[in-house]
Protein backbone atom coordinates (compact mmCIF):
# COMPACT_ATOMS: atom_id res chain seq x y z
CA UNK A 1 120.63 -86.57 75.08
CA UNK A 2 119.34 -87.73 71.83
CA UNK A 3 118.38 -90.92 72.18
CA UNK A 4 116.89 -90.38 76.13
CA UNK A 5 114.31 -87.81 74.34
CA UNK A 6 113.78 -91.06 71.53
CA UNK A 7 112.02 -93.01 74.57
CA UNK A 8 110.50 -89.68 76.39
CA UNK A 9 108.91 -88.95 72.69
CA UNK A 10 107.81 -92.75 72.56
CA UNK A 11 105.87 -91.92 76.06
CA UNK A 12 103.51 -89.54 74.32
CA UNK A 13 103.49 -91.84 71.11
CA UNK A 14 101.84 -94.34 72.90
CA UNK A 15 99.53 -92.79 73.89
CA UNK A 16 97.46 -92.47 70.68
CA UNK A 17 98.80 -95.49 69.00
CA UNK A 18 96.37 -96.56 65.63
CA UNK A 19 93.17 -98.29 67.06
CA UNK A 20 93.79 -101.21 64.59
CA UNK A 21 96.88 -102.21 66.32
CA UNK A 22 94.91 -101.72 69.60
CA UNK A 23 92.68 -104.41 68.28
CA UNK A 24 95.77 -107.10 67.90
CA UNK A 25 96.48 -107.02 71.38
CA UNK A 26 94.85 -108.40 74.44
CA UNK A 27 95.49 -109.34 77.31
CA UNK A 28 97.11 -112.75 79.05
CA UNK A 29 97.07 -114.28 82.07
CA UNK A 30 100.55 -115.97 82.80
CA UNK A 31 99.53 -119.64 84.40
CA UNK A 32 98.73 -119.07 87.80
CA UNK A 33 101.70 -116.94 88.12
CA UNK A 34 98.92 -113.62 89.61
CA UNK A 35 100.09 -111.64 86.47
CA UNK A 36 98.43 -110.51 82.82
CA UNK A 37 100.25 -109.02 80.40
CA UNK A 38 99.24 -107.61 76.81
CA UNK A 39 100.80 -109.87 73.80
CA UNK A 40 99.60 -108.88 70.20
CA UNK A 41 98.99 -113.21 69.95
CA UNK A 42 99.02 -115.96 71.80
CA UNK A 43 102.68 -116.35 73.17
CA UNK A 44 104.70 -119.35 73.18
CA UNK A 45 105.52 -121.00 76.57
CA UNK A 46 108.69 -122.62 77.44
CA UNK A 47 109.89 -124.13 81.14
CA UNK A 48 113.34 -124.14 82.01
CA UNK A 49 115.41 -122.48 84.63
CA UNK A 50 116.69 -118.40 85.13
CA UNK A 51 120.00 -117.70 86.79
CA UNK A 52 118.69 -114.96 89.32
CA UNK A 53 121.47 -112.41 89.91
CA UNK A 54 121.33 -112.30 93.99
CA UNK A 55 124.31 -109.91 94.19
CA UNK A 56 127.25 -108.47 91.83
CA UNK A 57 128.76 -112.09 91.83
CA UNK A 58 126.11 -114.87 92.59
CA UNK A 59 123.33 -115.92 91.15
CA UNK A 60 120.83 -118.38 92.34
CA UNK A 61 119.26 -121.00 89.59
CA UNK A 62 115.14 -120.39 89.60
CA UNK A 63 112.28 -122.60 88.12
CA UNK A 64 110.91 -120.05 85.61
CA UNK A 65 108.47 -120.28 82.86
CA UNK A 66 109.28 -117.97 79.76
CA UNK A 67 106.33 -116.15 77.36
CA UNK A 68 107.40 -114.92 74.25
CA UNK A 69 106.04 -113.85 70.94
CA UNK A 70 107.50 -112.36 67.59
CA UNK A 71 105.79 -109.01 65.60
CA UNK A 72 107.39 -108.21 62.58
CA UNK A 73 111.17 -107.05 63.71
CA UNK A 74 110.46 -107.10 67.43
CA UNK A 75 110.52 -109.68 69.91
CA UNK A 76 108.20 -109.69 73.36
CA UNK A 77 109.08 -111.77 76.09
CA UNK A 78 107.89 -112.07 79.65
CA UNK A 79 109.94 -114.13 82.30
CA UNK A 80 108.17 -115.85 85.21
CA UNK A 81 110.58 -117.01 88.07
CA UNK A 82 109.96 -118.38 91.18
CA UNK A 83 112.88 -117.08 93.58
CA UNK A 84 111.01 -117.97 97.00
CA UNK A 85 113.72 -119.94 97.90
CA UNK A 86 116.08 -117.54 96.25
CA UNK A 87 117.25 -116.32 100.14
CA UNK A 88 117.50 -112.39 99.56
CA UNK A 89 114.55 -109.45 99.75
CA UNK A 90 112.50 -108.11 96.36
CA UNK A 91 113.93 -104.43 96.69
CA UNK A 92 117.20 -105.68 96.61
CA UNK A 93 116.59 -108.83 94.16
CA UNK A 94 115.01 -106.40 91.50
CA UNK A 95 118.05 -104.21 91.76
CA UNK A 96 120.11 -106.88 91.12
CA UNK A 97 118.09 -107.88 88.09
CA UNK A 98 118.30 -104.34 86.70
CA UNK A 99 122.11 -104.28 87.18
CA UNK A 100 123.09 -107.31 85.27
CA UNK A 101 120.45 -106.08 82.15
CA UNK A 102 122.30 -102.96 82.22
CA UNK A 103 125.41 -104.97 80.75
CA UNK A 104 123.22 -105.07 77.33
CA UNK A 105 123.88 -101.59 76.65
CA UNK A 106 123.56 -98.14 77.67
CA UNK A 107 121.04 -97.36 80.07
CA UNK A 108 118.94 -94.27 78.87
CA UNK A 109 115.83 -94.56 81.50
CA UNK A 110 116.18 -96.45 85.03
CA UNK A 111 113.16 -95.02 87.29
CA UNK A 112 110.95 -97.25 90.01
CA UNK A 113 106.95 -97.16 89.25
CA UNK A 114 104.18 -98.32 91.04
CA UNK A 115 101.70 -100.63 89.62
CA UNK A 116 98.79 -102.40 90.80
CA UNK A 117 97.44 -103.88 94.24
CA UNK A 118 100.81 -101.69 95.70
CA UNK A 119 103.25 -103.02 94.24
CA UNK A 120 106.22 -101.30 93.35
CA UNK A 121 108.96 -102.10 90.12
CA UNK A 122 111.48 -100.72 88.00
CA UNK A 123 111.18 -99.72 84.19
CA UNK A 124 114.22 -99.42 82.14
CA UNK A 125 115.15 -98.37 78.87
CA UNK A 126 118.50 -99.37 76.90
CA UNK A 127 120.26 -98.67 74.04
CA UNK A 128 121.86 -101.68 72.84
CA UNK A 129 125.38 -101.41 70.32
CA UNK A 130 123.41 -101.72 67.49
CA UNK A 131 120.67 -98.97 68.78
CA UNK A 132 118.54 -101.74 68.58
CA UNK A 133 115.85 -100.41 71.61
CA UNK A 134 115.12 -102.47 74.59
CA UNK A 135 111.98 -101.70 76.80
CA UNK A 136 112.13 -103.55 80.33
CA UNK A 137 109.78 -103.97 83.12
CA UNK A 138 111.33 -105.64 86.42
CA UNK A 139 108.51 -106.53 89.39
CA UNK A 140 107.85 -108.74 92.16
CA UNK A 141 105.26 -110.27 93.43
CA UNK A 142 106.53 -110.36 97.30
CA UNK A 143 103.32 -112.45 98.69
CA UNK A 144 104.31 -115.00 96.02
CA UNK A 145 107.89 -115.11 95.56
CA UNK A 146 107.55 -114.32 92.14
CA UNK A 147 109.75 -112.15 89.87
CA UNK A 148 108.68 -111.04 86.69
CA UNK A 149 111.13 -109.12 83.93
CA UNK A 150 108.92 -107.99 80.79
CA UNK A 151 111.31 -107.75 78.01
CA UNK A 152 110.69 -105.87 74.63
CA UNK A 153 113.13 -105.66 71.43
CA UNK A 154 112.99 -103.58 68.84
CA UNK A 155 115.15 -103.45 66.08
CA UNK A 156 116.68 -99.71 64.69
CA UNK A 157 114.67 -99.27 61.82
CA UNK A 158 111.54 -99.96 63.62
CA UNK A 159 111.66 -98.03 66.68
CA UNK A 160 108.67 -95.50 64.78
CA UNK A 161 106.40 -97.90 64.27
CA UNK A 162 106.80 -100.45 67.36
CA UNK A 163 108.13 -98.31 69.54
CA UNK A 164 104.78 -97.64 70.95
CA UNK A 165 103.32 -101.48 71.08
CA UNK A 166 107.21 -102.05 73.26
CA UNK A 167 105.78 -99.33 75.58
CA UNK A 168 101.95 -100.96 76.02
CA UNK A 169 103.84 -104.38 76.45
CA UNK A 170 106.55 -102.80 79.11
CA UNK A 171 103.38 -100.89 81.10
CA UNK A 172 100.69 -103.58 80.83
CA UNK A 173 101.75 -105.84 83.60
CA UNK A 174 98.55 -106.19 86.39
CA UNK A 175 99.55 -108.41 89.82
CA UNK A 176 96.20 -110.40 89.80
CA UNK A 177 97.26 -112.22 93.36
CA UNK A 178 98.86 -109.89 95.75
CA UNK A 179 99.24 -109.12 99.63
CA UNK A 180 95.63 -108.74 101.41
CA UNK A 181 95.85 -105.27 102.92
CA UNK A 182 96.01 -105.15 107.01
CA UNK A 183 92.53 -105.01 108.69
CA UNK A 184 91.37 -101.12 109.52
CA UNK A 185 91.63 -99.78 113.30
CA UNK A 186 88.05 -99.62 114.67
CA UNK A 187 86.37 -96.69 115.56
CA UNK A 188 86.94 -96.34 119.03
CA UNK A 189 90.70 -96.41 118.22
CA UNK A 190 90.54 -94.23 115.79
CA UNK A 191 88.86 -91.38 117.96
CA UNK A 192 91.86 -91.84 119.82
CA UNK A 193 94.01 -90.61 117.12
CA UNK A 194 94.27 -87.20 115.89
CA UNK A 195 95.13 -86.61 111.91
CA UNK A 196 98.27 -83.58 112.13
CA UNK A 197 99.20 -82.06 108.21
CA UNK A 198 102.23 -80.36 108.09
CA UNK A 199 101.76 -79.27 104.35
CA UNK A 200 104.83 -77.26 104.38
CA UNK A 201 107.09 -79.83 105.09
CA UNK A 202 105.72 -82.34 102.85
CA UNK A 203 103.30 -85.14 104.78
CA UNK A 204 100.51 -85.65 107.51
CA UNK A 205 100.36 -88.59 109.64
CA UNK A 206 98.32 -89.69 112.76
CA UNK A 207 99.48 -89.41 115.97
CA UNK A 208 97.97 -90.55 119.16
CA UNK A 209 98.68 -87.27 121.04
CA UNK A 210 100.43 -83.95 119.79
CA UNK A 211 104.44 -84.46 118.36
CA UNK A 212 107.12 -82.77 119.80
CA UNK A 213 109.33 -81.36 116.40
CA UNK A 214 112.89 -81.28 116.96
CA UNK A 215 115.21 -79.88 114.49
CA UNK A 216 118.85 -81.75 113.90
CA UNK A 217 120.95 -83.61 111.38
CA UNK A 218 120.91 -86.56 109.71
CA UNK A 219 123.57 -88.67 108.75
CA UNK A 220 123.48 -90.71 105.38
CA UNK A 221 125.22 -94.54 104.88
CA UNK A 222 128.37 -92.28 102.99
CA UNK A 223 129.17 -89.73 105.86
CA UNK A 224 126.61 -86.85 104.58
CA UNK A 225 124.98 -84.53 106.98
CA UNK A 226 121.70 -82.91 105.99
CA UNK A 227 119.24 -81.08 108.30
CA UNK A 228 116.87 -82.84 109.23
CA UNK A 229 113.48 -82.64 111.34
CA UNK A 230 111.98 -84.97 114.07
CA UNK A 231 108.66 -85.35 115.15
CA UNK A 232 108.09 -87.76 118.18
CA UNK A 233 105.36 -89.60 120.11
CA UNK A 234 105.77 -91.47 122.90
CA UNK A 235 102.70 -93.49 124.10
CA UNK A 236 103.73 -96.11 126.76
CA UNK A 237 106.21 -98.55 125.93
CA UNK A 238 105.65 -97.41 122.07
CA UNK A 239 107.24 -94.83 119.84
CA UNK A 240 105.85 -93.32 116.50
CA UNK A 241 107.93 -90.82 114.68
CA UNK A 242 108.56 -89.14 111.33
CA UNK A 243 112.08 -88.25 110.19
CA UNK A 244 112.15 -86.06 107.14
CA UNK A 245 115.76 -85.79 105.87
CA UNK A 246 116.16 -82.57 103.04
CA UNK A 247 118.67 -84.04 100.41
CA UNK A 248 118.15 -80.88 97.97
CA UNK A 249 121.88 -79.75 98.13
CA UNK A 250 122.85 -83.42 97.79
CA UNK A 251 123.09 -85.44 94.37
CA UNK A 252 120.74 -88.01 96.23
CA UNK A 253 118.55 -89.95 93.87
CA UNK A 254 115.30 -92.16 94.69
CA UNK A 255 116.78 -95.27 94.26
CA UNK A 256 120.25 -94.76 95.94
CA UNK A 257 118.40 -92.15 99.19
CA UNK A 258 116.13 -95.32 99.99
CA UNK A 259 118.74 -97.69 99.55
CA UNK A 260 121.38 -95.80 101.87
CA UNK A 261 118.53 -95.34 104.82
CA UNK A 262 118.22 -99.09 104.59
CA UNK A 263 121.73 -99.68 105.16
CA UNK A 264 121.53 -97.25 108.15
CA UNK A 265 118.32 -99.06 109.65
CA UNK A 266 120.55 -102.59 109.33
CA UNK A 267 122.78 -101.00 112.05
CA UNK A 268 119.95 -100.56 114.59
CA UNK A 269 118.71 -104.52 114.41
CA UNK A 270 117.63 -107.42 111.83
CA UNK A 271 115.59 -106.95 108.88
CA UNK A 272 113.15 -109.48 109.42
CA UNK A 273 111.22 -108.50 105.93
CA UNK A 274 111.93 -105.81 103.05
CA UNK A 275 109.37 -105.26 100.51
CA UNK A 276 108.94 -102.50 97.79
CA UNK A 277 105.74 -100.59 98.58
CA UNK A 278 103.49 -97.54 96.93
CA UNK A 279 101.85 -94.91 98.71
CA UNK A 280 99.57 -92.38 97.36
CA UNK A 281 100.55 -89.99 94.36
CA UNK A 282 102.17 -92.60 92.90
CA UNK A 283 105.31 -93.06 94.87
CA UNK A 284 107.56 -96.14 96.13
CA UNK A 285 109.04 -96.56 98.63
CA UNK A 286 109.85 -99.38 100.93
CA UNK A 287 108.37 -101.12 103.77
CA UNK A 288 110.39 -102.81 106.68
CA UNK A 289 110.49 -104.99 109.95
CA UNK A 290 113.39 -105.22 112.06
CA UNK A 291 113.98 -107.22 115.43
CA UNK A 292 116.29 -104.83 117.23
CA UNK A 293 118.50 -105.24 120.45
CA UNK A 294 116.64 -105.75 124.12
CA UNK A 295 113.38 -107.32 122.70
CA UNK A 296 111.88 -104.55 120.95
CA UNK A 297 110.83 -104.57 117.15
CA UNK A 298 110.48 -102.23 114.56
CA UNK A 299 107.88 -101.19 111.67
CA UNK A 300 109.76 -98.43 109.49
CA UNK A 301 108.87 -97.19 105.93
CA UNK A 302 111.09 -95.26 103.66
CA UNK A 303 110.48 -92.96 101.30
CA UNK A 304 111.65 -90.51 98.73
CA UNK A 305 109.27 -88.21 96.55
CA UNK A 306 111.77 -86.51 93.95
CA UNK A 307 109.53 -83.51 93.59
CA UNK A 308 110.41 -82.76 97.21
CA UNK A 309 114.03 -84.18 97.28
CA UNK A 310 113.47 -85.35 101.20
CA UNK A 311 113.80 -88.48 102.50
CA UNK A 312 111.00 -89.62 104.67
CA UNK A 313 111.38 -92.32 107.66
CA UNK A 314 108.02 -93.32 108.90
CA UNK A 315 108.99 -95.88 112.22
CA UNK A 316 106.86 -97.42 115.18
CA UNK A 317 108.72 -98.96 117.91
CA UNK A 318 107.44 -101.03 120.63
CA UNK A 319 108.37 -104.12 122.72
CA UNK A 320 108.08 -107.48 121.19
CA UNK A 321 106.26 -108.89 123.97
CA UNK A 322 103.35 -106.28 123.29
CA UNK A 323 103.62 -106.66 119.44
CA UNK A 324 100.26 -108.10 119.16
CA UNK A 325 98.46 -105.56 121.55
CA UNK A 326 99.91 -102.71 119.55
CA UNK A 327 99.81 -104.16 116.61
CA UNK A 328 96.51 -102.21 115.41
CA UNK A 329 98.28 -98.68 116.40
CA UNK A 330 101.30 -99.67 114.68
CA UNK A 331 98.79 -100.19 111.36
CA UNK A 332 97.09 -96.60 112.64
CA UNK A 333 100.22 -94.90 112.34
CA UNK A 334 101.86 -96.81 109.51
CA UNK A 335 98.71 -96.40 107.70
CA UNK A 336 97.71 -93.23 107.39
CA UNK A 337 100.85 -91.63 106.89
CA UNK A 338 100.46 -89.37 103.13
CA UNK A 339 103.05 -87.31 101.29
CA UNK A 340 101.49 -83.54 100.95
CA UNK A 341 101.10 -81.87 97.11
CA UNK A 342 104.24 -80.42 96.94
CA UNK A 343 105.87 -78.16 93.97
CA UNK A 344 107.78 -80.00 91.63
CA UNK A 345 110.54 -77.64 91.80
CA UNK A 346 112.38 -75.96 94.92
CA UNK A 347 111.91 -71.84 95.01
């Protein structure tokens, strides 16, 4: 499609974009919001309030603080909000976000990225009815309860000459404040654990003794069985396994796999928390904890490299009366699990 190649073109644009419009642009720090962002000036601030989409119909009113700035034809605007009290999880908040700004035209790019300190968001590009172009960043800050939406406009007959400046504005964003990362095992538990790569399949992980690898199926949220493989460890009252799912006959994509394994993991127990997450080679995913029936709790992640087209469910289980005792295994194994080099096509 025409105008989807307009913003993959844009993508190599920017990349050598005329040093003297380099030198307009620098870069802000929001408040004390934990976020910069590159304006070409100093932006204008205005308080007021955002009407956070929560689901399809409801949407939650949230103290926000908006940063905008004209250039020529284009506008740039970046939207603070605080939605800690905003009652629903930042995967599912941001993809409410992205479905009402799909309303202001047609969606040409939709694809999560991962940014700084681990963080995880969503960059879109529309079309609007006048083919006016519309860059969009959408990210939270889960440790603050902070969602940011990094708007850029540009009007038709300046898409040549701005569209690269929208495309530095979209990818500038840095998280300044974000989660502190879990304190490392210690040595003596780590000679306990043994590092197994299973290159073929996609991943390695640790494992405090050898997996057993069963082969089954795996049933998706709509119905959909897909082979599937299992490996298992069970180490006292614990259990650490991998679950990789192979979706390459399905139409599965990133967004909706993750989103459907959720929905399955919400029939085993409570999602206690639900944050977006990035893992080496540049891939999101998402990370969860989930109280689930007699007493035991649940560290999963979830996660979906498209090069590989498998879905990959990362869980520790244990007791919740032991949590804390096993909580630096549970880190071992959640830790050090890695997606594998993999071929970006199938043979």
């Amino acid at each position: 499609m025409m105008l989807r190649s307009v913003f993959g073109a844009l993508v190599l644009f920017a990349l050598c974009w005329r040093a003297a419009d380099a030198q307009d642009w620098r870069s802000y720090a929001l408040g004390d919001a934990g976020i910069t962002v590159d304006f070409p000036g100093e932006p204008h601030k205005t308080n007021g309030a955002y009407p956070t989409p929560v689901s399809v119909d409801q949407t939650v009113s949230a103290p926000s603080t908006t940063y905008s700035i004209r250039q020529g034809g284009s506008l740039y605007t970046a939207l603070v909000a605080d939605v800690s009290k905003a009652g629903v999880d930042g995967p599912r908040l941001m993809q409410s976000v992205a479905m009402a700004l799909r309303t202001e035209g047609e969606v040409q790019l939709d694809e999560p990225v991962s940014i700084s300190g681990g963080q995880c968001g969503r960059y879109l590009g529309i079309v609007g009815p006048d083919h006016s172009q519309v860059f969009l960043a959408i990210l939270m800050s889960s440790d603050a309860g902070r969602l940011f939406v990094l708007k850029a406009e540009v009007q038709p007959g300046d898409v040549a000459s701005d569209g690269p400046n929208a495309l530095r504005f979209q990818q500038s964003a840095n998280l300044t404040s974000i989660e502190k990362p879990r304190s490392a095992p210690t040595p003596a538990d780590a000679r306990a654990w043994t590092q197994y790569d299973y290159d073929d399949v996609g991943f390695g992980v640790k494992f405090p003794a050898a997996p057993s690898i069963e082969s089954g199926r795996y049933w998706t949220d709509d119905g959909l069985s897909v082979p599937a493989l299992r490996y298992t460890v069970r180490s006292g009252r614990s259990l650490y396994r991998v679950t990789v799912a192979d979706l390459w006959r399905t139409p599965a994509d990133r967004n909706g796999a993750i989103d459907q394994a959720v929905d399955v993991l919400r029939r085993y127990g409570e999602i206690r928390s639900d944050r977006a997450v990035s893992i080496p080679f540049g891939q999101c995913g998402r990370d969860l904890s989930l109280a689930k029936p007699a007493g035991d709790y649940a560290s999963v992640g979830v996660y979906f490299p498209t090069s590989q087209h498998k879905l990959f469910i990362v869980e520790a289980t244990g007791s919740e009366a032991d949590r804390q005792a096993q909580a630096q295994d549970v880190d071992m194994f959640r830790q050090s699990f890695r997606l594998a080099k993999y071929p970006e096509s199938k043979p």
